[in-house]
Structures are given as structure tokens and as C-alpha cells.
N, C-alpha and C. Protein backbone atom coordinates (compact mmCIF):
# COMPACT_ATOMS: atom_id res chain seq x y z
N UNK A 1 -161.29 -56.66 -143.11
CA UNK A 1 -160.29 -57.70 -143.18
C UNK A 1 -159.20 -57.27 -144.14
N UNK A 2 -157.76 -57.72 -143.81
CA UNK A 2 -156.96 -57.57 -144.69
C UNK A 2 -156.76 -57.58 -146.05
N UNK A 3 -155.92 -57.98 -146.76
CA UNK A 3 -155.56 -58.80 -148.17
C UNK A 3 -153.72 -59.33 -148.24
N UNK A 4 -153.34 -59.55 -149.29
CA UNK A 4 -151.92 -59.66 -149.21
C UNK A 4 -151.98 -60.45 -150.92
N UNK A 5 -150.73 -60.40 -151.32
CA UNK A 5 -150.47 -60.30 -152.60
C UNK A 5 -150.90 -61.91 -152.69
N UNK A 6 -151.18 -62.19 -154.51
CA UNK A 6 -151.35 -63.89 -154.54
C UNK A 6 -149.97 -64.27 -154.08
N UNK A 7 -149.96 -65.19 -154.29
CA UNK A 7 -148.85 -66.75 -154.22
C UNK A 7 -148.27 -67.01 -155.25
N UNK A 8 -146.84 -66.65 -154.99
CA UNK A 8 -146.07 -67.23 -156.57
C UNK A 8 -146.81 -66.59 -157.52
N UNK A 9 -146.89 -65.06 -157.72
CA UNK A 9 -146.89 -64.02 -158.66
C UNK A 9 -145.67 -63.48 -159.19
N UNK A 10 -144.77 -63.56 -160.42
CA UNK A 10 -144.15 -62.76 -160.64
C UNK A 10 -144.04 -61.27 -160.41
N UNK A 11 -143.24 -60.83 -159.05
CA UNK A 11 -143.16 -59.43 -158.98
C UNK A 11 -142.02 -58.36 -159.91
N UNK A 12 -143.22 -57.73 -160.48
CA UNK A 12 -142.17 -56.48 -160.99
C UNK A 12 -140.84 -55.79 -160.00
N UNK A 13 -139.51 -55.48 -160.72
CA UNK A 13 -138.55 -55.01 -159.33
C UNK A 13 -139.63 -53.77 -158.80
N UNK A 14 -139.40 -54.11 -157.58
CA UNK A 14 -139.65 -52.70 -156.74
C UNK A 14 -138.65 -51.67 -156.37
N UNK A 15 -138.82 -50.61 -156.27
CA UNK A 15 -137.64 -49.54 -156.10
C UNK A 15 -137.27 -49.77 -154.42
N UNK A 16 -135.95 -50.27 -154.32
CA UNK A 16 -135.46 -50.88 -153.81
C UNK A 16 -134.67 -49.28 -151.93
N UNK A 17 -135.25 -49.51 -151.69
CA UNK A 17 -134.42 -48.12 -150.42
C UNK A 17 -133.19 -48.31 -149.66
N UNK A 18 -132.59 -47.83 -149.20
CA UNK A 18 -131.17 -48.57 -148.62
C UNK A 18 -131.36 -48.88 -147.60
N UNK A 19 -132.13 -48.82 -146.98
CA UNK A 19 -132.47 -50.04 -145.40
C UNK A 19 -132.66 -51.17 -145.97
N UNK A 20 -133.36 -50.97 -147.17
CA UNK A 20 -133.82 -52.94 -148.02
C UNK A 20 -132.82 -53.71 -148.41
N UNK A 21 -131.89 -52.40 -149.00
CA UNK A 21 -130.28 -52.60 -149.69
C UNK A 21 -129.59 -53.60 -148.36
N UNK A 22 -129.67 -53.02 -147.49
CA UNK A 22 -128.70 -53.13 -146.56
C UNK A 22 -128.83 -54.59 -145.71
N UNK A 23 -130.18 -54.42 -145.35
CA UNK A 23 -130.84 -55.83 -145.01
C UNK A 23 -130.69 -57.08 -146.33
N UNK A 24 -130.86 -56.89 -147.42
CA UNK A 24 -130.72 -57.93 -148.39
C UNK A 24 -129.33 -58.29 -148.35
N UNK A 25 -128.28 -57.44 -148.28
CA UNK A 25 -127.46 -58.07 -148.45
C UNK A 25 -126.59 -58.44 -147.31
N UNK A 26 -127.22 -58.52 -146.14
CA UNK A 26 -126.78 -59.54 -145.42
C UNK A 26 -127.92 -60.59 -145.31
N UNK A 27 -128.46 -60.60 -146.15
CA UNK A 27 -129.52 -62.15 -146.04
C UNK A 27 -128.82 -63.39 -146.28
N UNK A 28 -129.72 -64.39 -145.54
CA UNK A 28 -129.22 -66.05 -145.90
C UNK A 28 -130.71 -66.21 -146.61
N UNK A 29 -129.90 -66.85 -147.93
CA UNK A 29 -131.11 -67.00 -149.40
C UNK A 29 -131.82 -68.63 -148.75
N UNK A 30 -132.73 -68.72 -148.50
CA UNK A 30 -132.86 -70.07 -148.03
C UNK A 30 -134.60 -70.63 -148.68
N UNK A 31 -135.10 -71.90 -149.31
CA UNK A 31 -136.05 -72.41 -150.07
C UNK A 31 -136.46 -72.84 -148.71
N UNK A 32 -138.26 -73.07 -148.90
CA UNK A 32 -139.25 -73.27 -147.79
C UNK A 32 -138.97 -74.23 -148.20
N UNK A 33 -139.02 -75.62 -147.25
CA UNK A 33 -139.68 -76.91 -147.34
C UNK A 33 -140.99 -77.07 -146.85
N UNK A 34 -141.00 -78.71 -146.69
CA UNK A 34 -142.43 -78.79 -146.75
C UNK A 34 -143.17 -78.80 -145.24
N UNK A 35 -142.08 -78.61 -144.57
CA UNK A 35 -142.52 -78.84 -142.74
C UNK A 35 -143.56 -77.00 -142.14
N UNK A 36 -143.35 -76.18 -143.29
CA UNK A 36 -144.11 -75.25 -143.33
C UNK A 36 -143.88 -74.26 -142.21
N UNK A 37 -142.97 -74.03 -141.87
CA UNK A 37 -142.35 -73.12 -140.57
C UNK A 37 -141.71 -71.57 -141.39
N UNK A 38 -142.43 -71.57 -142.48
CA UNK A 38 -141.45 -70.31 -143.10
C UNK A 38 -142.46 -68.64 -142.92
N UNK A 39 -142.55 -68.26 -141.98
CA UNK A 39 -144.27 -67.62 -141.90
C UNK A 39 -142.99 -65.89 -142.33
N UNK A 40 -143.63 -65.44 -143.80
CA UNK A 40 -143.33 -63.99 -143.93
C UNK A 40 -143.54 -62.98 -143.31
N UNK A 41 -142.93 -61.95 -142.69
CA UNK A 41 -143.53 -61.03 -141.81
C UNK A 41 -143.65 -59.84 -143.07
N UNK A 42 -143.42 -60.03 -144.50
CA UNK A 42 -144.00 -58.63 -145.15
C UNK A 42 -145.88 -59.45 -145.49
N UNK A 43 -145.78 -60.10 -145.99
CA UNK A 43 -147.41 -60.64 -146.72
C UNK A 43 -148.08 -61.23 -145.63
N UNK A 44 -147.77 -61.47 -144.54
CA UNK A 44 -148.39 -62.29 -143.38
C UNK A 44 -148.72 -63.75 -143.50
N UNK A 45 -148.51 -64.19 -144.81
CA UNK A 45 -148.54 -66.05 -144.99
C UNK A 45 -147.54 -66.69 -145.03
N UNK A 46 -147.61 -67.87 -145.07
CA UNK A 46 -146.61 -68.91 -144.77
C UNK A 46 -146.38 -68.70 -145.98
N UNK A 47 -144.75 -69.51 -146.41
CA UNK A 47 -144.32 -69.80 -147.46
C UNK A 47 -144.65 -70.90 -148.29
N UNK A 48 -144.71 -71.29 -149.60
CA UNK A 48 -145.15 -72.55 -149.87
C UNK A 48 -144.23 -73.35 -149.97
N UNK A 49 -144.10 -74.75 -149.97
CA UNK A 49 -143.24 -75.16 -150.03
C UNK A 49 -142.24 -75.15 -151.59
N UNK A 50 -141.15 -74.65 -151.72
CA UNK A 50 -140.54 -74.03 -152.71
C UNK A 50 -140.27 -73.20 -152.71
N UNK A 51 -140.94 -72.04 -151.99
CA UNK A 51 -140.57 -70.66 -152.37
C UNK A 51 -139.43 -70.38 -151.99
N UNK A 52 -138.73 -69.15 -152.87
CA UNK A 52 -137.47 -68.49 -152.13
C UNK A 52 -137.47 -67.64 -151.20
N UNK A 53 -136.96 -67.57 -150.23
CA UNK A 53 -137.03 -66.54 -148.83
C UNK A 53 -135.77 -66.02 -148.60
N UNK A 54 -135.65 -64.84 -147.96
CA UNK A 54 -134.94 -63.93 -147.59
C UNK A 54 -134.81 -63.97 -146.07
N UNK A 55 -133.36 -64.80 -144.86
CA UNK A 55 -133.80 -64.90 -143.71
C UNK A 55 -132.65 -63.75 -143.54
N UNK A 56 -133.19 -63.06 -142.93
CA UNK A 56 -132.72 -61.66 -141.92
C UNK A 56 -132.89 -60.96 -141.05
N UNK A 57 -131.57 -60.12 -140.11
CA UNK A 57 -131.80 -59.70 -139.16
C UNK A 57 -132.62 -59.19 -138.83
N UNK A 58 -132.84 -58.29 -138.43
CA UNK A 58 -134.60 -56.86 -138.03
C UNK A 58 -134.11 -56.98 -136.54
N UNK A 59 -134.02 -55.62 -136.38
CA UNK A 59 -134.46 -54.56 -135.01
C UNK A 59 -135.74 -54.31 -135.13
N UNK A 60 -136.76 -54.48 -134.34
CA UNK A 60 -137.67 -53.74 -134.35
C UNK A 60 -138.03 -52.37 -133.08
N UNK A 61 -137.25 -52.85 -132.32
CA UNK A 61 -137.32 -51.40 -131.17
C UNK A 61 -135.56 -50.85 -130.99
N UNK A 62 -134.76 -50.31 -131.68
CA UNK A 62 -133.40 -49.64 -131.66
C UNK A 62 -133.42 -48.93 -130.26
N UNK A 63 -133.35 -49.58 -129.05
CA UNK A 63 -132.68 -48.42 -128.25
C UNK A 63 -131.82 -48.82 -127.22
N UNK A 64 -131.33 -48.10 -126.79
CA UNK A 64 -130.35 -48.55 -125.65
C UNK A 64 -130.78 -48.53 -124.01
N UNK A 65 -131.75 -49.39 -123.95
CA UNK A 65 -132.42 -50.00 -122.59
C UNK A 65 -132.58 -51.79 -122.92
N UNK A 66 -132.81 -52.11 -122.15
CA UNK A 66 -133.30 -53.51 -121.63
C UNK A 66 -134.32 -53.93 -122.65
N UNK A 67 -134.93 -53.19 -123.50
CA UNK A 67 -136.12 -53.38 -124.09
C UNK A 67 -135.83 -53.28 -125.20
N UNK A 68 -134.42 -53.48 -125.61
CA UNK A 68 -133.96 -53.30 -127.15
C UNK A 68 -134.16 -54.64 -127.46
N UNK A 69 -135.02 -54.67 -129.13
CA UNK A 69 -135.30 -56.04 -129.45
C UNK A 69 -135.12 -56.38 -131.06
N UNK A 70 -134.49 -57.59 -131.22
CA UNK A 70 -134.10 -57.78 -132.66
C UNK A 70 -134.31 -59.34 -132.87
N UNK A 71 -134.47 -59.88 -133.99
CA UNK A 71 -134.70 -61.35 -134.13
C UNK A 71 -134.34 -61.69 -135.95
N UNK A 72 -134.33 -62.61 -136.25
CA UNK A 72 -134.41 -62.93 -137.66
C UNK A 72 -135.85 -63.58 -137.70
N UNK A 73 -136.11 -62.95 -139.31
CA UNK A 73 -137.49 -62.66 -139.96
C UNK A 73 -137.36 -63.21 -141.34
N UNK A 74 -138.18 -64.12 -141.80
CA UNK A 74 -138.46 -64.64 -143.30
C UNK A 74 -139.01 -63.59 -143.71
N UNK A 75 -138.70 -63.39 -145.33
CA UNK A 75 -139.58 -62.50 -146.35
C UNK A 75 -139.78 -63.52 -147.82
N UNK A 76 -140.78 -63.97 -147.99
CA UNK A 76 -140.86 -64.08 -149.76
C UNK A 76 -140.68 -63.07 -150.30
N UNK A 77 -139.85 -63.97 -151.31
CA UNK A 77 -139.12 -63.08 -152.30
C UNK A 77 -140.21 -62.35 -153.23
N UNK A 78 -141.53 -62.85 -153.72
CA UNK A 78 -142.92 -62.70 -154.23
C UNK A 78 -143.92 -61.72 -153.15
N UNK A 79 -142.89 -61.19 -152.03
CA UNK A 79 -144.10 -60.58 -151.47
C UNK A 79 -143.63 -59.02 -151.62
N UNK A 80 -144.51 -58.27 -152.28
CA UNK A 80 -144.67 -56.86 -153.08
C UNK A 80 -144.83 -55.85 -151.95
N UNK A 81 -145.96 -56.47 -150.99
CA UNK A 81 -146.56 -54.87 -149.63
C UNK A 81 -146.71 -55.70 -148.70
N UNK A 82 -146.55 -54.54 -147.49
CA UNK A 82 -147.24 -55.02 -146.66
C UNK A 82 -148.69 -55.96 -146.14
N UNK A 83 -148.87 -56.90 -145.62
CA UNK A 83 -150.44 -56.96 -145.63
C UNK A 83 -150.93 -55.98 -144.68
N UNK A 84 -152.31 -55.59 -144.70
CA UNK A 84 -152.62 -54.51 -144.09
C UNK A 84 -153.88 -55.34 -143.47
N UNK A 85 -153.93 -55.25 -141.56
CA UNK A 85 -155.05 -55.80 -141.27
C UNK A 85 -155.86 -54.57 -140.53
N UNK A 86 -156.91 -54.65 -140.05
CA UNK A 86 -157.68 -53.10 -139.48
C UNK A 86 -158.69 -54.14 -138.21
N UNK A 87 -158.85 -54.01 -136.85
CA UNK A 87 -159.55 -54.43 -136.49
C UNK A 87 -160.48 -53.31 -136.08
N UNK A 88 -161.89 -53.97 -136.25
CA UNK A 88 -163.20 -53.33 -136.59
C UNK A 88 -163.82 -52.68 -134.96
């Protein structure tokens, strides 16, 4: 089974790469409420209500066919790694 960072941990800065650069700063800074629809795609949990989030673009398949696909993606601002899941 996975793991993923606690909840509302103060994160140390992380060394920051210019894809992160680039994506952050076209983010919309936006606070979870309490209707709970804020699900992070770096830590794999919902947001709590309060937290700060990062809503932004993402490509996840770059190509030039029919099958090119991009969407906007929440990140807590508190989330450090990836979660990592392994099925057995």
C-alpha cells in the first residue's frame, strides 16, 4: 500500500525545476472549502477544508493526434512527493 505526506505539515521549500516554475506561475491560488471537491493529484487526498491549492493547467499526453490530452489539476500547497501506490 501506498503512503503520502501528513496533512497541514509545514513543508520545507523544495528545489523548485522550471516545469514547476512555469506551471506555478500560471496558477489560480484558490482555498478548499468545505463541499470537499479539491482532490490533489501530487499526495492523492482531498484537500481539507482551508487548505491552499494551486489550480493548474497539465498536459498529460503532448502530442499532435486526437489523443492529445490536458485538463486543470489541484495541488496542496503542503504536498512534498508524489504518493506512490504498487498493486500487489
Amino acid at each position: 500500500m501506498g503512503h503520502a505526506p501528513p496533512r497541514n505539515t509545514p513543508s520545507p521549500t523544495p528545489e523548485i525545476t522550471p516545469r514547476a516554475r512555469t506551471l506555478t506561475a500560471r496558477a489560480t491560488r484558490v482555498q478548499a472549502g468545505e463541499d470537499g471537491k479539491y482532490p490533489c493529484r501530487v499526495s492523492l487526498l482531498d484537500a481539507d477544508p482551508g487548505d491552499e491549492l494551486a489550480l493548474v493547467h497539465f498536459t498529460n499526453h503532448d502530442v499532435e493526434t486526437p489523443y492529445r490530452n490536458a485538463f486543470a489539476i489541484f495541488i496542496r500547497e503542503c504536498a512534498q512527493e508524489a504518493a506512490e501506490y504498487i498493486d500487489l
